[in-house]
PDB file of N, CA and C in Angstrom:
ATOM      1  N   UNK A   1      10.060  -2.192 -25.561  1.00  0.00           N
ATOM      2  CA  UNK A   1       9.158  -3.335 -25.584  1.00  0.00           C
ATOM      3  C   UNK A   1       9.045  -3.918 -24.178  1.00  0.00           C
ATOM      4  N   UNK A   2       7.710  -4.193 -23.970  1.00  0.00           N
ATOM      5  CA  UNK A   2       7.712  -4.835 -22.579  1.00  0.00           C
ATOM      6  C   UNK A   2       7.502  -6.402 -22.681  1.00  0.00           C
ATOM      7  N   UNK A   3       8.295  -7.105 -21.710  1.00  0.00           N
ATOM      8  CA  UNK A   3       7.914  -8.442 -21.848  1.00  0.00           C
ATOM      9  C   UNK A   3       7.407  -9.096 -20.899  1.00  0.00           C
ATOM     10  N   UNK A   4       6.787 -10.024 -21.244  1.00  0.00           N
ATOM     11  CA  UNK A   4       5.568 -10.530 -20.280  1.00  0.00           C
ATOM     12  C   UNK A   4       6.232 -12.147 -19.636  1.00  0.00           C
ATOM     13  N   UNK A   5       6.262 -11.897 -18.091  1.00  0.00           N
ATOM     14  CA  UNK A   5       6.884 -13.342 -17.953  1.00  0.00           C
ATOM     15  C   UNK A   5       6.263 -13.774 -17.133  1.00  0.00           C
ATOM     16  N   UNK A   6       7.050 -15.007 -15.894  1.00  0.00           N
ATOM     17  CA  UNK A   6       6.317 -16.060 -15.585  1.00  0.00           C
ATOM     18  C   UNK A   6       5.711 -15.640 -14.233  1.00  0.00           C
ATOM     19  N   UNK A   7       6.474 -14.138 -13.566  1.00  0.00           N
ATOM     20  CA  UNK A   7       5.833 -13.541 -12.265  1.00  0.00           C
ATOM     21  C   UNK A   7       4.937 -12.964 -12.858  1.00  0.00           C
ATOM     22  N   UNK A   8       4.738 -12.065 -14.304  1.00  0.00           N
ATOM     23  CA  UNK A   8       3.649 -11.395 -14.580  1.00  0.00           C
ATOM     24  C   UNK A   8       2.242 -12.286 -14.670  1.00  0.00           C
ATOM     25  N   UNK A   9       3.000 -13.615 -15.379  1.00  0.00           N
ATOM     26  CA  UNK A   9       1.677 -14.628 -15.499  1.00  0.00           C
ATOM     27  C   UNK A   9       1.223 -14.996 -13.810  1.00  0.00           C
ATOM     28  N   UNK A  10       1.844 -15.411 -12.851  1.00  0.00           N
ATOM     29  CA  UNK A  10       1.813 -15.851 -11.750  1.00  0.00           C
ATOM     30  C   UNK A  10       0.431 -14.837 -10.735  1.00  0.00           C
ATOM     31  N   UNK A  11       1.127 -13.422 -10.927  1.00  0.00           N
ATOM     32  CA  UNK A  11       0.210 -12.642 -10.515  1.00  0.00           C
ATOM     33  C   UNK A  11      -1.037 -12.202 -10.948  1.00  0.00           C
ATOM     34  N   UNK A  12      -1.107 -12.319 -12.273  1.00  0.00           N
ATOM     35  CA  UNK A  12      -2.068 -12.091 -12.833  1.00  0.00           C
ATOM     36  C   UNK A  12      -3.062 -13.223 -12.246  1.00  0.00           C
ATOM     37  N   UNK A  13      -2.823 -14.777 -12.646  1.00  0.00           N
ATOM     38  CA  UNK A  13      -3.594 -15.721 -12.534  1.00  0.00           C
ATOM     39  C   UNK A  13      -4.140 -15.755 -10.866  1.00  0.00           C
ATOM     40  N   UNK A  14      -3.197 -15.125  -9.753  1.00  0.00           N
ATOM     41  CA  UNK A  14      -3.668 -14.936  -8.593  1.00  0.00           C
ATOM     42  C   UNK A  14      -4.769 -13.953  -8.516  1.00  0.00           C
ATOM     43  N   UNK A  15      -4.696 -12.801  -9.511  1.00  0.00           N
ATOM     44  CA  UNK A  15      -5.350 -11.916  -9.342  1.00  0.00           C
ATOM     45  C   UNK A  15      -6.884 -12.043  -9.530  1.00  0.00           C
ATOM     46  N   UNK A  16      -6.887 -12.790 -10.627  1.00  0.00           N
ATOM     47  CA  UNK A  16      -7.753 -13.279 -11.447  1.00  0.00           C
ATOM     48  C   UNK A  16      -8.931 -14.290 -10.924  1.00  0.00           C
ATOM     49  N   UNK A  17      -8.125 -15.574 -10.549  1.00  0.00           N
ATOM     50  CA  UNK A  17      -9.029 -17.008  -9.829  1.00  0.00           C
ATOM     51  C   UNK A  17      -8.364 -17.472  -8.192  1.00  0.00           C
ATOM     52  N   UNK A  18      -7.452 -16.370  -7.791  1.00  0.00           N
ATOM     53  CA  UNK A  18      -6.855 -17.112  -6.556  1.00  0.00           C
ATOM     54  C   UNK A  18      -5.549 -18.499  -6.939  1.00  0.00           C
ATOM     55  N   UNK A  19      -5.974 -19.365  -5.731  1.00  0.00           N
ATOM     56  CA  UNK A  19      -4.615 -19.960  -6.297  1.00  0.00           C
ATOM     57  C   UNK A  19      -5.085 -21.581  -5.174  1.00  0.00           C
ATOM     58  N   UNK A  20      -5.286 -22.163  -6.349  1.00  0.00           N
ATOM     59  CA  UNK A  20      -5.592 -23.768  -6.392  1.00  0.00           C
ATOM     60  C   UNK A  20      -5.409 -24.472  -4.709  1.00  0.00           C
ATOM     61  N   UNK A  21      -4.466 -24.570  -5.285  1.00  0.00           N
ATOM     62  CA  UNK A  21      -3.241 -25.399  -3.919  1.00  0.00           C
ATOM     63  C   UNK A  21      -2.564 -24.602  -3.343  1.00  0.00           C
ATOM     64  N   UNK A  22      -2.371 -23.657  -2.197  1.00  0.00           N
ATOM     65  CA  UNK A  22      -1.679 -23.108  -1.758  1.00  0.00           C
ATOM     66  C   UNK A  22      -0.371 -23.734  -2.051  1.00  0.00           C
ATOM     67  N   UNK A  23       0.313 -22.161  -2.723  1.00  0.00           N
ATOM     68  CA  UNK A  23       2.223 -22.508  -2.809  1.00  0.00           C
ATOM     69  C   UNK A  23       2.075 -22.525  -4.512  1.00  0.00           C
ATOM     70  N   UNK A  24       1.466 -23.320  -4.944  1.00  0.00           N
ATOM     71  CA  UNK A  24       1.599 -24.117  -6.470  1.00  0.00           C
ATOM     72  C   UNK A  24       2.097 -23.571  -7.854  1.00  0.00           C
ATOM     73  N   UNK A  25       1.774 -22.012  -6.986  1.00  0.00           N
ATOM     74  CA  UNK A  25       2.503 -21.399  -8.258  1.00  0.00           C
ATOM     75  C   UNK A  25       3.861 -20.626  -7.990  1.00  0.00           C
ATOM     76  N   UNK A  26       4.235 -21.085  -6.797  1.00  0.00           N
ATOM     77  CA  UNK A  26       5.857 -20.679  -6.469  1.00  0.00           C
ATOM     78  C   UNK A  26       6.591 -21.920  -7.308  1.00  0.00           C
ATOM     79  N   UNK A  27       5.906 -22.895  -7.722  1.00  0.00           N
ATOM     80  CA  UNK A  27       6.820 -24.227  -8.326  1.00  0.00           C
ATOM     81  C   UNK A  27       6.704 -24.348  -9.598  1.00  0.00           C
ATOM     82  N   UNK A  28       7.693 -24.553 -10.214  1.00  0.00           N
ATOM     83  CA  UNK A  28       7.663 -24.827 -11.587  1.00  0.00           C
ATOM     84  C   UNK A  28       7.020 -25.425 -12.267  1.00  0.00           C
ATOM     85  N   UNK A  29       5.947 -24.461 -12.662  1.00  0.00           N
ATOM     86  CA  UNK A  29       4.730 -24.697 -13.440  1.00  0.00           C
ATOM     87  C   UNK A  29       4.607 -24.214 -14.947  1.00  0.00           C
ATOM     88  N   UNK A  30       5.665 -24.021 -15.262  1.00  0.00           N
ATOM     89  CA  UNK A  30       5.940 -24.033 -16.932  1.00  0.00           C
ATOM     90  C   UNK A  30       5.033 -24.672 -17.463  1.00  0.00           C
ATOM     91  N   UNK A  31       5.545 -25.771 -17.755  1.00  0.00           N
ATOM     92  CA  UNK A  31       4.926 -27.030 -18.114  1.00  0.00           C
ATOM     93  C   UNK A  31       3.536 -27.717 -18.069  1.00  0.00           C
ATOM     94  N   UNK A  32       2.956 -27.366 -16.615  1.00  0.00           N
ATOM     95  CA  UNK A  32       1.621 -28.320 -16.093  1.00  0.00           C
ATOM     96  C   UNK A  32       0.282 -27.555 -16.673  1.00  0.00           C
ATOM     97  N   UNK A  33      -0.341 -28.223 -17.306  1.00  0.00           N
ATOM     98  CA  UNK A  33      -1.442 -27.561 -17.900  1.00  0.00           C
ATOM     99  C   UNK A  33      -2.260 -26.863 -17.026  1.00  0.00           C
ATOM    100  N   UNK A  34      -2.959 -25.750 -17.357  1.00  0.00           N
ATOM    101  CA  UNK A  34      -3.788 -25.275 -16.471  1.00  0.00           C
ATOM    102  C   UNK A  34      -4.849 -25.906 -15.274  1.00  0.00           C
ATOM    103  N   UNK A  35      -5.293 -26.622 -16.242  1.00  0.00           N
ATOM    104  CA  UNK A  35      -6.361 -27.529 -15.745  1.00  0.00           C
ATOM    105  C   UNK A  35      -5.619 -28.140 -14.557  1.00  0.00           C
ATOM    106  N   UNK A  36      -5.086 -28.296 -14.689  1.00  0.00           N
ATOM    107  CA  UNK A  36      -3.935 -29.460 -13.594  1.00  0.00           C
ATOM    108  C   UNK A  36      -3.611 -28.322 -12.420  1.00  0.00           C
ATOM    109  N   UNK A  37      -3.311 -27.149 -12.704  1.00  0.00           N
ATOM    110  CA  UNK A  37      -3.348 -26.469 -11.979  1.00  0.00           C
ATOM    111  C   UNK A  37      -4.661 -25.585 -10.983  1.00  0.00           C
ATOM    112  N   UNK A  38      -5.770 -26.247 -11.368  1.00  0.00           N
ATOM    113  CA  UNK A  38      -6.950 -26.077 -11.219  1.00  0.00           C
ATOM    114  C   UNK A  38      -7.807 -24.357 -11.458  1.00  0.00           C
ATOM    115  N   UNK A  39      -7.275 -24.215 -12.954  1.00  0.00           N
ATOM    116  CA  UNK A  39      -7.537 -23.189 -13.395  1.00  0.00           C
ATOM    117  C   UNK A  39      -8.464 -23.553 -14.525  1.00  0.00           C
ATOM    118  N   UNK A  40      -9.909 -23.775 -14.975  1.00  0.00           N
ATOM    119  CA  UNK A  40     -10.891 -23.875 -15.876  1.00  0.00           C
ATOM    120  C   UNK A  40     -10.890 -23.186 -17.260  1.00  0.00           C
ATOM    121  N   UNK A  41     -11.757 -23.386 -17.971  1.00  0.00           N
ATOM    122  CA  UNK A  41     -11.390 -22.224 -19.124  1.00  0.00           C
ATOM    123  C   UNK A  41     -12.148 -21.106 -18.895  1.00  0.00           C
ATOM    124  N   UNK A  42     -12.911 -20.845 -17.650  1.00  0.00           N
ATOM    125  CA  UNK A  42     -13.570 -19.552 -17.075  1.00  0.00           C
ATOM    126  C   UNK A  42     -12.387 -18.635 -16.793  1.00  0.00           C
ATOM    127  N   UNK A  43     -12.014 -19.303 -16.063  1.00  0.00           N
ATOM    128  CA  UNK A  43     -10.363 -18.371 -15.097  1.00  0.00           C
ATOM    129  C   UNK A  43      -9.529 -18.143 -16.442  1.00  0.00           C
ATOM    130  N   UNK A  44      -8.915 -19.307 -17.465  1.00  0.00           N
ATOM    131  CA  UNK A  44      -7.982 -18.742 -19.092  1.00  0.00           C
ATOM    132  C   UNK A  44      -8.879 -17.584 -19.649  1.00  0.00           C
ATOM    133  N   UNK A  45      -9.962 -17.213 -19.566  1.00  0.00           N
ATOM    134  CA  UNK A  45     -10.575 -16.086 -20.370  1.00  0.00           C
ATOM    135  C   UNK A  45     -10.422 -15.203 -19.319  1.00  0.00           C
ATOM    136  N   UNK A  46     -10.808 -14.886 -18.224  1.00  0.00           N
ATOM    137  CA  UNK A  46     -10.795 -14.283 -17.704  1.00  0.00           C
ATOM    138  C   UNK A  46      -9.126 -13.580 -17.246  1.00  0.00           C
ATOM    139  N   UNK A  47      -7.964 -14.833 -17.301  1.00  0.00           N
ATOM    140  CA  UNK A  47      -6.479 -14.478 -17.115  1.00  0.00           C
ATOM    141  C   UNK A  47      -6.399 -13.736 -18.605  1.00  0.00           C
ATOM    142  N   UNK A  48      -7.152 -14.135 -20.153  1.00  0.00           N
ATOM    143  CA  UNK A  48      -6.915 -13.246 -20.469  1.00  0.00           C
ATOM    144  C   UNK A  48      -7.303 -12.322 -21.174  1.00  0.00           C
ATOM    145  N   UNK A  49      -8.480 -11.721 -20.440  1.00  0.00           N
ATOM    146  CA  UNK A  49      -9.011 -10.227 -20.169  1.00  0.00           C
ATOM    147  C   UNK A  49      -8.076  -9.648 -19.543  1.00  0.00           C
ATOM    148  N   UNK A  50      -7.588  -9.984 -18.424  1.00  0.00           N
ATOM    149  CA  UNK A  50      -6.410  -9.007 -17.336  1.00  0.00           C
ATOM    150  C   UNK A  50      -5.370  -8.907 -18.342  1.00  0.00           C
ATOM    151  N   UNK A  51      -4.763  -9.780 -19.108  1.00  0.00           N
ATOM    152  CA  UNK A  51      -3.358  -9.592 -19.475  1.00  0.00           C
ATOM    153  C   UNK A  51      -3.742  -8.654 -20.529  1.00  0.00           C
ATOM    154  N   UNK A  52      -4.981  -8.678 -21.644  1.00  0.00           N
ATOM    155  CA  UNK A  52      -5.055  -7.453 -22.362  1.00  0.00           C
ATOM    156  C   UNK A  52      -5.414  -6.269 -22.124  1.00  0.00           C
ATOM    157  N   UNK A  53      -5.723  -6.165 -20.844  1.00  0.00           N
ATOM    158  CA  UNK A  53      -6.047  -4.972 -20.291  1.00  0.00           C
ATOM    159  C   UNK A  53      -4.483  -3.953 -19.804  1.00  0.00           C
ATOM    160  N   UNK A  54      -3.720  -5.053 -19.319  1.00  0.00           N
ATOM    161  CA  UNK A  54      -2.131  -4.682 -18.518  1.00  0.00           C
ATOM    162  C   UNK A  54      -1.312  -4.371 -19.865  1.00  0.00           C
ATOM    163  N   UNK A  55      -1.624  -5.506 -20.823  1.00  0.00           N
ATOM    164  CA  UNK A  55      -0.478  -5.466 -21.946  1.00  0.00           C
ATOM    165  C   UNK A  55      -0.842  -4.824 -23.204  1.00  0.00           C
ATOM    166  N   UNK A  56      -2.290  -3.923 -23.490  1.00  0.00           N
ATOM    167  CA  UNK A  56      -2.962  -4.082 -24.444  1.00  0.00           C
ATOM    168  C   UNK A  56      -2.655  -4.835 -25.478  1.00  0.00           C
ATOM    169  N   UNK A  57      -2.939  -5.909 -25.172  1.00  0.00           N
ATOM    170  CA  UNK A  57      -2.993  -6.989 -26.167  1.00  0.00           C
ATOM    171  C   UNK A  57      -4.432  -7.974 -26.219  1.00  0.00           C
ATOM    172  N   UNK A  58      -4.413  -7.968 -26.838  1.00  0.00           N
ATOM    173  CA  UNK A  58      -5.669  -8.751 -27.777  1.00  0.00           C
ATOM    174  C   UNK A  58      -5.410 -10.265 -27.239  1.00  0.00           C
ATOM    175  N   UNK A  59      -6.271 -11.131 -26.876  1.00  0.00           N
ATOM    176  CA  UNK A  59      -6.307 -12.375 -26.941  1.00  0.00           C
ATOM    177  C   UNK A  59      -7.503 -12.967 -27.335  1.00  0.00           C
ATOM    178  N   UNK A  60      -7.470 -13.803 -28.563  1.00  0.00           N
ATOM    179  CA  UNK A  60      -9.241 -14.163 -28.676  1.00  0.00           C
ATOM    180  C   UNK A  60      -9.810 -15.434 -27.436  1.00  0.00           C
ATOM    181  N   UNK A  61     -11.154 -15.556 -27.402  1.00  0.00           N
ATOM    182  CA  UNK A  61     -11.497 -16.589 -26.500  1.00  0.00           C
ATOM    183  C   UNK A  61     -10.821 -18.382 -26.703  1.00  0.00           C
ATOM    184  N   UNK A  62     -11.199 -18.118 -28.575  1.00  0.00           N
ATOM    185  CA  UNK A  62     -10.813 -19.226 -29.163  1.00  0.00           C
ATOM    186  C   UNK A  62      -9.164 -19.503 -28.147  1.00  0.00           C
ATOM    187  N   UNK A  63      -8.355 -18.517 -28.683  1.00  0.00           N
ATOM    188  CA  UNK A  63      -6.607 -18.665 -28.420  1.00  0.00           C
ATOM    189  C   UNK A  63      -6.950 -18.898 -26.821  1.00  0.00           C
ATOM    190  N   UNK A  64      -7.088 -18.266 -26.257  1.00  0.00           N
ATOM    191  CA  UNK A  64      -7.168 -18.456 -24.630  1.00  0.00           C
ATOM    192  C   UNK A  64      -7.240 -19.423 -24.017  1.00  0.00           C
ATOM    193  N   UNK A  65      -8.399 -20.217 -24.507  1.00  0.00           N
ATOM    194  CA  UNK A  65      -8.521 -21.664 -24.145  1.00  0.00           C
ATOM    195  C   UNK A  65      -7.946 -22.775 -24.775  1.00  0.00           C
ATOM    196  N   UNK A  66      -7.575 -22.349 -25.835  1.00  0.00           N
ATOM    197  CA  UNK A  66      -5.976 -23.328 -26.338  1.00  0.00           C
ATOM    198  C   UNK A  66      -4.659 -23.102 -25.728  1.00  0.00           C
ATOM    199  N   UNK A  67      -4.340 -22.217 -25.265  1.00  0.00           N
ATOM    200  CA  UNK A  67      -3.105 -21.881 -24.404  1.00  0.00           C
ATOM    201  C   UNK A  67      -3.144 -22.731 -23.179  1.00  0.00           C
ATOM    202  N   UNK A  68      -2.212 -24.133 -23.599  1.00  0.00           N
ATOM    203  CA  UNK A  68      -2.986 -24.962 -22.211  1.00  0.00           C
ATOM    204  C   UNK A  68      -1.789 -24.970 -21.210  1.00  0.00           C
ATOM    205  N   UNK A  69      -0.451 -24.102 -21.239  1.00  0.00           N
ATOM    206  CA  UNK A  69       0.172 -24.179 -20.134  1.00  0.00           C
ATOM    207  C   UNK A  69       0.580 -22.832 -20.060  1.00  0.00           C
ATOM    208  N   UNK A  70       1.064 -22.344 -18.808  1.00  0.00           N
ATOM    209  CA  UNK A  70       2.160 -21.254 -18.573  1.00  0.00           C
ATOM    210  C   UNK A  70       3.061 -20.532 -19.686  1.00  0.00           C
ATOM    211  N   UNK A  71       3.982 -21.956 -20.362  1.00  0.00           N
ATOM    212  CA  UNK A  71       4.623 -21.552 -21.044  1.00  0.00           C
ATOM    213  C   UNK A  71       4.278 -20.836 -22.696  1.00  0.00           C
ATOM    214  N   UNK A  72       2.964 -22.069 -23.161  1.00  0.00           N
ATOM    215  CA  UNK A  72       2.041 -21.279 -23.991  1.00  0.00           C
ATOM    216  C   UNK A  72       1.654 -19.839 -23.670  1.00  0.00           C
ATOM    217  N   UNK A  73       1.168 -19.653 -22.484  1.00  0.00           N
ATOM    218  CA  UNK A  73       0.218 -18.561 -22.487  1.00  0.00           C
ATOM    219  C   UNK A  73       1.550 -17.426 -22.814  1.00  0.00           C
ATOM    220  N   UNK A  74       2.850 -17.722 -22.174  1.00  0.00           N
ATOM    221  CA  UNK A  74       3.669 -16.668 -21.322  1.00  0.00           C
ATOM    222  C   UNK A  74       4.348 -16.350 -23.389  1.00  0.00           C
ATOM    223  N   UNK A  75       4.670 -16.927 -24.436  1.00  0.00           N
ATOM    224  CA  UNK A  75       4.850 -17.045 -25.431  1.00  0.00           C
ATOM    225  C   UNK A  75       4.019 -16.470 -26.436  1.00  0.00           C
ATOM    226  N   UNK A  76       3.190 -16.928 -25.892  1.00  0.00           N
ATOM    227  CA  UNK A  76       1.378 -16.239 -26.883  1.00  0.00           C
ATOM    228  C   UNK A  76       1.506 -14.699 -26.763  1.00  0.00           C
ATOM    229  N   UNK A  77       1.486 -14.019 -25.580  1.00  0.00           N
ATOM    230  CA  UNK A  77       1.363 -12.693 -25.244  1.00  0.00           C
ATOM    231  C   UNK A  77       2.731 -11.928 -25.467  1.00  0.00           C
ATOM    232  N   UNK A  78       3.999 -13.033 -25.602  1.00  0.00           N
ATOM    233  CA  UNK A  78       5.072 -11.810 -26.099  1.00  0.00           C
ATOM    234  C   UNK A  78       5.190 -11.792 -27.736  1.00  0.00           C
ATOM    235  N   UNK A  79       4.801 -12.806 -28.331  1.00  0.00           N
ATOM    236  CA  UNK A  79       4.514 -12.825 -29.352  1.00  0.00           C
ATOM    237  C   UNK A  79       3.502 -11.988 -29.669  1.00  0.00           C
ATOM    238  N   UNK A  80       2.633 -11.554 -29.245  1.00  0.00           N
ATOM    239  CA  UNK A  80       1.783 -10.284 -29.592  1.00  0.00           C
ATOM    240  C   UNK A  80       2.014  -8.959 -29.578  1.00  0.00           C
ATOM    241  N   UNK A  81       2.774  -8.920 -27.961  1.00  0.00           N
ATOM    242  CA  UNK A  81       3.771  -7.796 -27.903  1.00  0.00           C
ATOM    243  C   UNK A  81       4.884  -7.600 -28.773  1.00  0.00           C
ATOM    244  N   UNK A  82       5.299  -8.434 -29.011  1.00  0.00           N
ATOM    245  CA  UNK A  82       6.647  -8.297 -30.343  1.00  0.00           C
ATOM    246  C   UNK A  82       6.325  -8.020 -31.533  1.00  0.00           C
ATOM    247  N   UNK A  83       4.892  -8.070 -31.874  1.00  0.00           N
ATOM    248  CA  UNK A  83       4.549  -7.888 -33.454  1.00  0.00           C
ATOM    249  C   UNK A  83       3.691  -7.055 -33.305  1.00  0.00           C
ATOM    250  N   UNK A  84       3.343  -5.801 -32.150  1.00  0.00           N
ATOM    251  CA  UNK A  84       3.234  -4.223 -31.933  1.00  0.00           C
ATOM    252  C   UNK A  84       4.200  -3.568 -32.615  1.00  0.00           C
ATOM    253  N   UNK A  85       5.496  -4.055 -32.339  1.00  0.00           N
ATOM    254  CA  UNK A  85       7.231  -3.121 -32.843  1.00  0.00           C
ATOM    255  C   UNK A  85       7.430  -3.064 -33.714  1.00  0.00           C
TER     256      UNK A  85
END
């Protein structure tokens, strides 16, 4: 089983929309909602298109844009991965 964590989320979201505030996602951003992190719900659909493409996993648009922090998103996708096994 592969698990999906907070460098996989980190890079991805760089990959994806760049990165807000230079640094911002070297800091503990568990917690801070996306938005806050100046990530839209363009960039959450689009972070996750990439992650189902890397993880084949499914994310709907609906779920995507409810996943409003790091720690959601990073939970959402191993929980998907875990109920592949």
């Amino acid at each position: 089983m592969t698990e999906f964590t907070m460098d996989d989320l980190r890079r991805i979201l760089r990959a994806c929309a760049g990165e807000a505030t230079p640094g911002i996602l070297d800091t503990d951003i568990v917690d801070v909602p996306f938005r806050d992190l100046g990530y839209d719900s363009l960039a959450q659909l689009e972070l996750a298109s990439q992650i189902g493409r890397e993880y084949a996993t499914s994310i709907p648009d609906d779920a995507a844009v409810a996943l409003e922090t790091p720690r959601a998103a990073i939970a959402y996708v191993n929980d998907r991965i875990a109920a592949r096994v």
